[in-house]
PDB file of N, CA and C in Angstrom:
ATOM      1  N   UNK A   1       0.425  -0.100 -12.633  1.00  0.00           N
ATOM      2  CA  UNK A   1       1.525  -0.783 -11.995  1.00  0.00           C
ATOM      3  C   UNK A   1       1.544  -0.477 -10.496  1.00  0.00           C
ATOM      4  N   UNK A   2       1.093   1.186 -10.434  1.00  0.00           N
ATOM      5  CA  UNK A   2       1.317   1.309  -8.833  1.00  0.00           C
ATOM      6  C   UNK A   2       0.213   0.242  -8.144  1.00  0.00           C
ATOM      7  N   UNK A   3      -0.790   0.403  -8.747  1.00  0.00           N
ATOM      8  CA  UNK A   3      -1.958  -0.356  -7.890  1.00  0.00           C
ATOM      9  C   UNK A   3      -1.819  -1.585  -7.600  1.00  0.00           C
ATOM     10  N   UNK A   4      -1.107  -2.307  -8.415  1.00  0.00           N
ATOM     11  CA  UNK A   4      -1.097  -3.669  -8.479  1.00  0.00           C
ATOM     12  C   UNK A   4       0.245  -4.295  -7.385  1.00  0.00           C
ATOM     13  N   UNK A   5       1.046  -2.970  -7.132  1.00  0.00           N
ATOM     14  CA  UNK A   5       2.584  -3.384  -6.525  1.00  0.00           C
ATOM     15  C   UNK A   5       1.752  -3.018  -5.330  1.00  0.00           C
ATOM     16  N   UNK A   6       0.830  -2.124  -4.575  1.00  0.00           N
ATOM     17  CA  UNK A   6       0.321  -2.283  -3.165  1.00  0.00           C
ATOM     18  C   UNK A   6      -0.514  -2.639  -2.664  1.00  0.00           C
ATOM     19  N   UNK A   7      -1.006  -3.424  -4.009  1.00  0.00           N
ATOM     20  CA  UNK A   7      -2.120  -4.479  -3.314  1.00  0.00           C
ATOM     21  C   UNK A   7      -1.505  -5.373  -3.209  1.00  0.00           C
ATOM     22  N   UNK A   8      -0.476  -5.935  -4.067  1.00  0.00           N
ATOM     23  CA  UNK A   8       0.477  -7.243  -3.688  1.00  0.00           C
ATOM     24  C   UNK A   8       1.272  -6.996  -2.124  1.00  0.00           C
ATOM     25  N   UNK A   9       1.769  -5.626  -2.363  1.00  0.00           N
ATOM     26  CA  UNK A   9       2.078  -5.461  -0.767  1.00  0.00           C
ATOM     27  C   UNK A   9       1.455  -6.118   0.427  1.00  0.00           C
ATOM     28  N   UNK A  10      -0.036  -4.968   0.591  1.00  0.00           N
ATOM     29  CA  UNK A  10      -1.032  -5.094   1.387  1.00  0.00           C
ATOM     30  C   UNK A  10      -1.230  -7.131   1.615  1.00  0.00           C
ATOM     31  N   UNK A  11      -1.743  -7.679   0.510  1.00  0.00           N
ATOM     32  CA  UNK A  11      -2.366  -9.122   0.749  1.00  0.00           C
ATOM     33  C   UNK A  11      -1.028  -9.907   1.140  1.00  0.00           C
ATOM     34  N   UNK A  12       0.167  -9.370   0.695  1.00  0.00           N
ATOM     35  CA  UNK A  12       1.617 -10.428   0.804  1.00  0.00           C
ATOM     36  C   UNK A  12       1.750 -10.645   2.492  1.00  0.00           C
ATOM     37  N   UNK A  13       2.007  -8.749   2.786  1.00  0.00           N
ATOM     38  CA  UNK A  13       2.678  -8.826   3.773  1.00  0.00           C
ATOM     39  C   UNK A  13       1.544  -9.243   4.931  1.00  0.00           C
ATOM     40  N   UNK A  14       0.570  -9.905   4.750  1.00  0.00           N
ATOM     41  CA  UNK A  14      -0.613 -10.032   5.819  1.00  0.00           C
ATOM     42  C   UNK A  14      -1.116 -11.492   5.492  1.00  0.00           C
ATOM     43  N   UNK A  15      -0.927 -11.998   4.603  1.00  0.00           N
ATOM     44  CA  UNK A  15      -0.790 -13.459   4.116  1.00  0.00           C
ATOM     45  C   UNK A  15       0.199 -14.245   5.338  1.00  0.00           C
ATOM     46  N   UNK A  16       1.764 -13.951   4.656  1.00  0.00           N
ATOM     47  CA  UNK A  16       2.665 -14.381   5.129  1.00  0.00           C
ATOM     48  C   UNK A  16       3.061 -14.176   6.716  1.00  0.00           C
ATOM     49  N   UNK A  17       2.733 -12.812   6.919  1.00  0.00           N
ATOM     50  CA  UNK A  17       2.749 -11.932   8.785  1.00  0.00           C
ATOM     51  C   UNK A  17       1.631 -13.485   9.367  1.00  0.00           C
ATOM     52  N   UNK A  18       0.504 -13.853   8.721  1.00  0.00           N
ATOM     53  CA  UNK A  18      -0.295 -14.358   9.973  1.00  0.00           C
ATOM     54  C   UNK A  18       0.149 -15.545   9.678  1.00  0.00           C
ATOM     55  N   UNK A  19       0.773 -16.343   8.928  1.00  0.00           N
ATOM     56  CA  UNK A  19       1.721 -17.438   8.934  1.00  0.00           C
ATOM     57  C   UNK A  19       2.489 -17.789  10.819  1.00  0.00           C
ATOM     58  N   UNK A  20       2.683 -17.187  10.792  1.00  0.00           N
ATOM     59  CA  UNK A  20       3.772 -16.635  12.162  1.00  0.00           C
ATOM     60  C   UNK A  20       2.726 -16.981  13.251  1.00  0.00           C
ATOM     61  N   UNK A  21       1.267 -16.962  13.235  1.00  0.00           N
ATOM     62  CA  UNK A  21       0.508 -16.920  14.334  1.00  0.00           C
ATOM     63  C   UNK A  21       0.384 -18.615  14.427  1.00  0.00           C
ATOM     64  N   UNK A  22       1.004 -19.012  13.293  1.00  0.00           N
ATOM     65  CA  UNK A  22       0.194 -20.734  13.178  1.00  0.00           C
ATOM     66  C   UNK A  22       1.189 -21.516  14.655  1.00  0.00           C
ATOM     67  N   UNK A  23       2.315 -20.668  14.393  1.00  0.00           N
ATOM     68  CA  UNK A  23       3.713 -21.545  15.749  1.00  0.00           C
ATOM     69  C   UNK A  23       3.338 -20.613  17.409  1.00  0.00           C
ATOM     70  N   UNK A  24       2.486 -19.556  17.193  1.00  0.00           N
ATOM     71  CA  UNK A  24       2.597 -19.352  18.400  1.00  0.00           C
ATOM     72  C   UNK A  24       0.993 -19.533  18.778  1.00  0.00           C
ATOM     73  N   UNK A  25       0.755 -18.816  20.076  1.00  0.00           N
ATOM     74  CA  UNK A  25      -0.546 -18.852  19.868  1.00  0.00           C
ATOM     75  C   UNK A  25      -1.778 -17.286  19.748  1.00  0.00           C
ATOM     76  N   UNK A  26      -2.478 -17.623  19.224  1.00  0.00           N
ATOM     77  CA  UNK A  26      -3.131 -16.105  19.019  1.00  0.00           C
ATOM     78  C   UNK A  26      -4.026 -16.651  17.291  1.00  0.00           C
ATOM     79  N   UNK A  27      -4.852 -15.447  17.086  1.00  0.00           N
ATOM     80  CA  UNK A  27      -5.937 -16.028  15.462  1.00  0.00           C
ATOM     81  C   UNK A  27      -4.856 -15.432  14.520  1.00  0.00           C
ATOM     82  N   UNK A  28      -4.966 -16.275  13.339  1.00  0.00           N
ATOM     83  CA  UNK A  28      -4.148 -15.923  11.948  1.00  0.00           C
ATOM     84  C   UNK A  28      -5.052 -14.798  11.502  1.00  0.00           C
ATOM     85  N   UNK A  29      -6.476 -14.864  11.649  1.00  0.00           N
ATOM     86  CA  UNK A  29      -7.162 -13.865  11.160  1.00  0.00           C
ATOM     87  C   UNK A  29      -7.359 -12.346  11.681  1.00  0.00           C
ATOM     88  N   UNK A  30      -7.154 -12.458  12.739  1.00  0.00           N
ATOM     89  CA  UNK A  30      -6.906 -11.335  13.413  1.00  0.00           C
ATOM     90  C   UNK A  30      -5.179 -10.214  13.201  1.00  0.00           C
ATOM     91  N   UNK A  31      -4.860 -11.104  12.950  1.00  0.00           N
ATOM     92  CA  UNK A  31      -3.366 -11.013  12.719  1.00  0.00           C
ATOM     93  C   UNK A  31      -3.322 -10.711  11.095  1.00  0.00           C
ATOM     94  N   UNK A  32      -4.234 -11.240  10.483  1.00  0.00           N
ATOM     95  CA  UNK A  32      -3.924 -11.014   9.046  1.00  0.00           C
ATOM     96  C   UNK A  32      -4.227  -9.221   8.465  1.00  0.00           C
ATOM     97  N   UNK A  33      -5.937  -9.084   9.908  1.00  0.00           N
ATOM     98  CA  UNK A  33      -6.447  -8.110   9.533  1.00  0.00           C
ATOM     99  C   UNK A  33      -5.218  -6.799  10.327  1.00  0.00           C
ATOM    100  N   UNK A  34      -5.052  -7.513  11.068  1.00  0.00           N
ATOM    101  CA  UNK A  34      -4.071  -5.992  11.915  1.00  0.00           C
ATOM    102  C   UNK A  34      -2.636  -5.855  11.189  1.00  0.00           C
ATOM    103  N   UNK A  35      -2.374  -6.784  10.724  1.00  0.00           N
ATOM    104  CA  UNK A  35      -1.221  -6.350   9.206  1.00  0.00           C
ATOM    105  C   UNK A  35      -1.242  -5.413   8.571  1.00  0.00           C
ATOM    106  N   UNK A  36      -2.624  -6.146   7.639  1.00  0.00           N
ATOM    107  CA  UNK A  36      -3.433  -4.758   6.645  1.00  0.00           C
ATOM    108  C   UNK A  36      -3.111  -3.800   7.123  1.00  0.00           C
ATOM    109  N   UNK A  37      -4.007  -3.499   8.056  1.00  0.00           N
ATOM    110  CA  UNK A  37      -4.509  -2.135   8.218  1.00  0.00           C
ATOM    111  C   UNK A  37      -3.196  -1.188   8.943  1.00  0.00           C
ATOM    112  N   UNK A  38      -1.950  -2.040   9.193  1.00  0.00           N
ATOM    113  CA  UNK A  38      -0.512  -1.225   9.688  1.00  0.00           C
ATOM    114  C   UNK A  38       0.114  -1.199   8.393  1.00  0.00           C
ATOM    115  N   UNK A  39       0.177  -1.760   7.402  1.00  0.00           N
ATOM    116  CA  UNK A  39       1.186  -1.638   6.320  1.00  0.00           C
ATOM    117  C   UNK A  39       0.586  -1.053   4.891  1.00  0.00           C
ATOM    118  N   UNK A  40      -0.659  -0.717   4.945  1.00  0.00           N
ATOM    119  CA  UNK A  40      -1.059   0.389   3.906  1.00  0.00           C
ATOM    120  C   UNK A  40      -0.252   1.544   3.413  1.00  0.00           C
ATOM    121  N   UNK A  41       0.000   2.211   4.706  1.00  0.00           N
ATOM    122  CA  UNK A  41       0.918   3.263   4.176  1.00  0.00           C
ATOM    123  C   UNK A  41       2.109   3.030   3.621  1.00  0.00           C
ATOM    124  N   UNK A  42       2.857   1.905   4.120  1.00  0.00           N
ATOM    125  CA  UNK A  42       3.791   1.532   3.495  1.00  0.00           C
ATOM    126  C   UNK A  42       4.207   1.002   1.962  1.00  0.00           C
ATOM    127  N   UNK A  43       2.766   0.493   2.219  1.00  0.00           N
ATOM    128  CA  UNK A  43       2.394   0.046   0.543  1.00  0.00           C
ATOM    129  C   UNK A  43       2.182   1.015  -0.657  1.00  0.00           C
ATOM    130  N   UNK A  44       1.891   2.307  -0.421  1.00  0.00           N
ATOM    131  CA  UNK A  44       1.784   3.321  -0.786  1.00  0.00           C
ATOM    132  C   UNK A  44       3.120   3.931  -1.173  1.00  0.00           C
ATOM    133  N   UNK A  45       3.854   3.938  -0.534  1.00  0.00           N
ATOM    134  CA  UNK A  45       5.192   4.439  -0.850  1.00  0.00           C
ATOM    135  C   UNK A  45       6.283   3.577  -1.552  1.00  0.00           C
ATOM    136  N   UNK A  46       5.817   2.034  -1.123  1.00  0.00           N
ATOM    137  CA  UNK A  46       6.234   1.172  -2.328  1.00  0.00           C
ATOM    138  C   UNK A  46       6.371   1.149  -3.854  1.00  0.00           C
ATOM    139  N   UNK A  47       4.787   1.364  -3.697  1.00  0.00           N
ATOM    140  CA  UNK A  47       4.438   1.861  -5.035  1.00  0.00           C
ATOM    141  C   UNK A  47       4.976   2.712  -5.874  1.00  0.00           C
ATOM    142  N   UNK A  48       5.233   3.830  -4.462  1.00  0.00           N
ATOM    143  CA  UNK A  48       5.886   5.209  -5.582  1.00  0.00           C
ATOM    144  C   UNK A  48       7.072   5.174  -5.798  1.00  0.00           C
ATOM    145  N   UNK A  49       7.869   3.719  -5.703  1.00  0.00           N
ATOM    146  CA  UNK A  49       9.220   4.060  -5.679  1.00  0.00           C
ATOM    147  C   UNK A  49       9.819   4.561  -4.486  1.00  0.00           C
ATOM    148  N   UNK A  50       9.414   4.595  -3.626  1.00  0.00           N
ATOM    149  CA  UNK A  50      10.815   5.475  -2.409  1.00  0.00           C
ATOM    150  C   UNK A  50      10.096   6.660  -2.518  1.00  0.00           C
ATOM    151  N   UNK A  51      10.504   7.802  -1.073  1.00  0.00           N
ATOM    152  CA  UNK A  51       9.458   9.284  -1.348  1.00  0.00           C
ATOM    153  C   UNK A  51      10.747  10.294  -1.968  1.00  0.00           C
ATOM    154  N   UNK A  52      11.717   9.904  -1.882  1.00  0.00           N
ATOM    155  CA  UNK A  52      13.096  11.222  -2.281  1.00  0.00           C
ATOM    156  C   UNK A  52      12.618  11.522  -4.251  1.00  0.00           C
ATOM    157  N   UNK A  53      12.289  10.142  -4.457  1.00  0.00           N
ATOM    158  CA  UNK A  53      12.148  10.024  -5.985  1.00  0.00           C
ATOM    159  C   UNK A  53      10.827  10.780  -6.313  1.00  0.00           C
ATOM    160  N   UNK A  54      10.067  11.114  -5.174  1.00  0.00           N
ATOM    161  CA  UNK A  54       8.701  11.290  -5.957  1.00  0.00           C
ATOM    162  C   UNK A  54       8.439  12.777  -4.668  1.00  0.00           C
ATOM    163  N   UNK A  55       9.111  12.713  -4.079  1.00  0.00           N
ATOM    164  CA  UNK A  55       9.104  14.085  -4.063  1.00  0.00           C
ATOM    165  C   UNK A  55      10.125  15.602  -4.410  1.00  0.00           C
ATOM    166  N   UNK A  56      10.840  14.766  -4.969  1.00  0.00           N
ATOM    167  CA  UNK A  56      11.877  15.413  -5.931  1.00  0.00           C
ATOM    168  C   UNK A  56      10.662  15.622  -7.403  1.00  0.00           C
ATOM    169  N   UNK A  57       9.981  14.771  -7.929  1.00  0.00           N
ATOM    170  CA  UNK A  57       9.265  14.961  -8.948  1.00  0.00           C
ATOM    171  C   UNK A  57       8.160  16.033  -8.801  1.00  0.00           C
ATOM    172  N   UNK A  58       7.703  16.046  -7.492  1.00  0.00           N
ATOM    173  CA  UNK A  58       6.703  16.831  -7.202  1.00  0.00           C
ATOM    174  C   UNK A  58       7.185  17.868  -7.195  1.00  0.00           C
ATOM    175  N   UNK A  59       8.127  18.250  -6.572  1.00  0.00           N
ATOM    176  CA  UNK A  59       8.977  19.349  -6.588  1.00  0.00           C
ATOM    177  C   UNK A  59       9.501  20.210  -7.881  1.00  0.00           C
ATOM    178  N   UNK A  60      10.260  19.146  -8.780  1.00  0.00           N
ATOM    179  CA  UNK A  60      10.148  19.761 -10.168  1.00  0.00           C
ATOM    180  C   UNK A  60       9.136  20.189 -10.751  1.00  0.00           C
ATOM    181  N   UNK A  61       8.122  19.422 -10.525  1.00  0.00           N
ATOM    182  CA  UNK A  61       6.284  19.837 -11.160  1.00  0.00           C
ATOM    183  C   UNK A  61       5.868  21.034 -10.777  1.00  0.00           C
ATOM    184  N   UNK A  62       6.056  21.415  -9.291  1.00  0.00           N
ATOM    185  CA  UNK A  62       5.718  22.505  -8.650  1.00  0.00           C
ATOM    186  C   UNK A  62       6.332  23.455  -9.313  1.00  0.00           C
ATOM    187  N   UNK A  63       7.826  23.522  -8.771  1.00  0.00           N
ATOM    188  CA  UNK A  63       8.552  24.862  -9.615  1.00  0.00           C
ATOM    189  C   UNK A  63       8.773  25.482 -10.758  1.00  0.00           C
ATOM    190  N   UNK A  64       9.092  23.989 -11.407  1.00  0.00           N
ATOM    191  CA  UNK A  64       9.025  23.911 -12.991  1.00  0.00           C
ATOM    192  C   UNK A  64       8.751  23.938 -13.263  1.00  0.00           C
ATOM    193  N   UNK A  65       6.982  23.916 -13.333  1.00  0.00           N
ATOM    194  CA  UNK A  65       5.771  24.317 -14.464  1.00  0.00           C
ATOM    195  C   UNK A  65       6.073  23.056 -14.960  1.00  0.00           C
ATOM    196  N   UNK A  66       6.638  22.022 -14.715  1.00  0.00           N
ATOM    197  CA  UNK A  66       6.089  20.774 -15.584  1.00  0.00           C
ATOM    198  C   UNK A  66       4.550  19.729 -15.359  1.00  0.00           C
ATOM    199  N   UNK A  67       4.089  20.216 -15.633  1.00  0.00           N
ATOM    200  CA  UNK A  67       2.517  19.719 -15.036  1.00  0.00           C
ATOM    201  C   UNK A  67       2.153  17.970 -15.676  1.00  0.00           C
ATOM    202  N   UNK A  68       2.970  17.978 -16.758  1.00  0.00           N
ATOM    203  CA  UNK A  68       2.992  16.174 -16.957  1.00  0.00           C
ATOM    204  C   UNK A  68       3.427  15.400 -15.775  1.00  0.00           C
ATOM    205  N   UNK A  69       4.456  15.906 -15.223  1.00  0.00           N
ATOM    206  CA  UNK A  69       5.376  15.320 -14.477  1.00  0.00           C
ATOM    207  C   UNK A  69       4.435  15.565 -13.055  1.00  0.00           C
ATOM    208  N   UNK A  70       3.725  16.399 -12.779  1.00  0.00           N
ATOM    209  CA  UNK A  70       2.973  16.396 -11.469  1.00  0.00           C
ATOM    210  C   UNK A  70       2.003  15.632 -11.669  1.00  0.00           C
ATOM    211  N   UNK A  71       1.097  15.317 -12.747  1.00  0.00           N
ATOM    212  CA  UNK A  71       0.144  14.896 -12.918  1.00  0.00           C
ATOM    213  C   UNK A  71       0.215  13.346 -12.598  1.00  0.00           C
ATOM    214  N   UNK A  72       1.371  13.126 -13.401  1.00  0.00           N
ATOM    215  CA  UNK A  72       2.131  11.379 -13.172  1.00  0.00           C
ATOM    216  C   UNK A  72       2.656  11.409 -11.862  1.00  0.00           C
ATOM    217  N   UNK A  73       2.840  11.759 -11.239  1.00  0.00           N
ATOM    218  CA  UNK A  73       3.319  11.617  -9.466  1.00  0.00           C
ATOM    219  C   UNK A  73       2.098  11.655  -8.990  1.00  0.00           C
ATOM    220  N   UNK A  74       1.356  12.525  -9.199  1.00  0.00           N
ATOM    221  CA  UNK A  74      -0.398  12.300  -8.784  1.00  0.00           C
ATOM    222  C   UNK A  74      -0.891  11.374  -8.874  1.00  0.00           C
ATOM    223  N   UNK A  75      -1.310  11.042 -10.153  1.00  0.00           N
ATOM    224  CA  UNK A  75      -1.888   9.428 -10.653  1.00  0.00           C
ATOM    225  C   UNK A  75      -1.069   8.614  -9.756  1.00  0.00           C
ATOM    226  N   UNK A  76       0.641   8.590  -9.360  1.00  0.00           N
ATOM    227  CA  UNK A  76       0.865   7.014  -9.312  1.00  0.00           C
ATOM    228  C   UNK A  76       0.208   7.013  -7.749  1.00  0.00           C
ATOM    229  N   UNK A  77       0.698   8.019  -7.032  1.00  0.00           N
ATOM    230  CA  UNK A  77      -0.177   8.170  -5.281  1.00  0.00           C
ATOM    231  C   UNK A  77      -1.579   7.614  -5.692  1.00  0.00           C
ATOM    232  N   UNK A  78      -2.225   8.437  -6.235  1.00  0.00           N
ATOM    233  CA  UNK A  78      -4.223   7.659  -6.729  1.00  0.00           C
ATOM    234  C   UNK A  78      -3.870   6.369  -6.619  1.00  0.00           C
ATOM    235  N   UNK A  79      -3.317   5.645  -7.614  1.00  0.00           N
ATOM    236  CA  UNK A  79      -3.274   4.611  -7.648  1.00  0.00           C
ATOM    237  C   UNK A  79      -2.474   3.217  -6.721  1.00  0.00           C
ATOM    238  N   UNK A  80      -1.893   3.930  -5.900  1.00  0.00           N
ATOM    239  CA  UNK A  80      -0.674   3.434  -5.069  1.00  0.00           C
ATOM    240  C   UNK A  80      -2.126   3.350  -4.256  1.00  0.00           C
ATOM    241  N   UNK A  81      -2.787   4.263  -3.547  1.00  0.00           N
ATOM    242  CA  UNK A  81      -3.555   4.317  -2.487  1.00  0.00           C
ATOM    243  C   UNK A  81      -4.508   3.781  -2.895  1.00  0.00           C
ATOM    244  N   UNK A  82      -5.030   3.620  -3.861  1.00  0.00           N
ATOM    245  CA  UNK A  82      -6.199   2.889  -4.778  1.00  0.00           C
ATOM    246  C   UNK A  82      -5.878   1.745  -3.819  1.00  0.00           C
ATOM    247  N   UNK A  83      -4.785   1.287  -4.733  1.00  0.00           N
ATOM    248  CA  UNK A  83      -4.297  -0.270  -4.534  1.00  0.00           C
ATOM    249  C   UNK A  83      -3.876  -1.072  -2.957  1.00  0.00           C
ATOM    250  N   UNK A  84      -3.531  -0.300  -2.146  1.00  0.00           N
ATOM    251  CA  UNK A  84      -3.737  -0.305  -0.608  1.00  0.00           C
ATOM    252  C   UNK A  84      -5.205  -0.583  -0.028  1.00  0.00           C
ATOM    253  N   UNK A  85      -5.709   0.658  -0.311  1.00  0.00           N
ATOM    254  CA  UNK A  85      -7.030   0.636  -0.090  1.00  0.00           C
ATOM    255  C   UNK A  85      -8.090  -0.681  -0.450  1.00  0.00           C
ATOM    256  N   UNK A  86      -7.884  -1.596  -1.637  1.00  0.00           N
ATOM    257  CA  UNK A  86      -8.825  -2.536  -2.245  1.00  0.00           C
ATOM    258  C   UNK A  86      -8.246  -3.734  -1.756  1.00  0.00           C
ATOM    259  N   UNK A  87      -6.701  -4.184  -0.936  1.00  0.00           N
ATOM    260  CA  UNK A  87      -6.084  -5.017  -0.851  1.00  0.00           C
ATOM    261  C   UNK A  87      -6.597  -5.376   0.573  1.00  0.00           C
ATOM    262  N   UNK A  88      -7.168  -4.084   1.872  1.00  0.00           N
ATOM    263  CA  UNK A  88      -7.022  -3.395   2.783  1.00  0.00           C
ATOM    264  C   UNK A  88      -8.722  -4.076   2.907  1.00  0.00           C
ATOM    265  N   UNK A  89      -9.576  -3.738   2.023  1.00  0.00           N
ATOM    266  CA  UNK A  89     -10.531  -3.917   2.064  1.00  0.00           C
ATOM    267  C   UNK A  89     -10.984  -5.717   1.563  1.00  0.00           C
ATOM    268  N   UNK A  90     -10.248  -6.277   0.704  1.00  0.00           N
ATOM    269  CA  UNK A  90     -10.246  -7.504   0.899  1.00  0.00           C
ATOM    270  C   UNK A  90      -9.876  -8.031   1.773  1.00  0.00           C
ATOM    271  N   UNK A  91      -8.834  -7.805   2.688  1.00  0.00           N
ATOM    272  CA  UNK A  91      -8.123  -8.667   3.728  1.00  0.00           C
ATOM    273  C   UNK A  91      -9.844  -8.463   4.988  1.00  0.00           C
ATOM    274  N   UNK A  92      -9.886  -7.555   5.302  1.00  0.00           N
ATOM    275  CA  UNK A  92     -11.675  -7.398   5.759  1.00  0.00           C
ATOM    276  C   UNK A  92     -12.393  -8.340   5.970  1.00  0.00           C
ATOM    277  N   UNK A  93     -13.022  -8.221   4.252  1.00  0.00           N
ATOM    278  CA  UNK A  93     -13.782  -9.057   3.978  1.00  0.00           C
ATOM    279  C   UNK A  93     -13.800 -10.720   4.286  1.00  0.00           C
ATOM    280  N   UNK A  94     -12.479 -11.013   3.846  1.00  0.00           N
ATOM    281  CA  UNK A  94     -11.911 -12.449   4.043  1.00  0.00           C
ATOM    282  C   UNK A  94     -11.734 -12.315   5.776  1.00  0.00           C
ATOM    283  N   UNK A  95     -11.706 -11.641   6.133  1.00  0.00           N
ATOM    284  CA  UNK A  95     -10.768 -11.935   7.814  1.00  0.00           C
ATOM    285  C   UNK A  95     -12.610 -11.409   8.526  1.00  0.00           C
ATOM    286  N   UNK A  96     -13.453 -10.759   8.343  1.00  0.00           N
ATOM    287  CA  UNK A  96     -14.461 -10.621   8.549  1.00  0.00           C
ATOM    288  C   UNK A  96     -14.461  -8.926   9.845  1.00  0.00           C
ATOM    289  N   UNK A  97     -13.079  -8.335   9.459  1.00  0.00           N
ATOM    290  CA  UNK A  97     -13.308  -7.300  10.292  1.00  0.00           C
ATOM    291  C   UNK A  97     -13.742  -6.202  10.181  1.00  0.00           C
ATOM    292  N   UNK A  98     -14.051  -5.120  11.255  1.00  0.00           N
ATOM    293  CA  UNK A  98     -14.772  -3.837  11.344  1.00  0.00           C
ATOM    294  C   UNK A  98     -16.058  -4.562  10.910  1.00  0.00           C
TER     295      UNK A  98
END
């Protein structure tokens, strides 16, 4: 779920952001790629829900010896950043940058 909520992030908010370039002037593609690559992190924390929620969890994991509960705050970051990362790397490919 995380992966899939920041790659929708990543491609949404860089889809729709270079929309905006069509009324002024400047490339949609350039604009699509400099989206990406600013709203990754954000997409990441999307994913996790908000950081109070998931670092409150980490926190319980830590102190508490609950190691399910760290492990699942782990995974969803992997996968939050997974999902940034592959959305990040399509917008790239399609936009032809780096």
């Amino acid at each position: 779920m995380a992966f899939f909520t920041s790659l929708g992030v990543v491609l949404g908010a860089s889809l729709v952001g270079s929309l905006a370039t069509l009324f002024t002037t400047g490339s949609p593609l350039h604009t699509m790629y400099t989206l990406a690559k600013s709203v990754k992190l954000w997409a990441v924390v999307v994913a996790m829900g908000g950081t109070f929620p998931t670092i409150r969890a980490l926190e319980s994991g830590l102190a508490g010896g609950e190691v399910a509960t760290l492990a699942r705050q782990v995974a969803i970051i992997v996968a939050g950043l997974a999902g940034a990362t592959c959305g990040y790397s399509l917008v790239t490919a399609i936009t032809g940058g780096e």
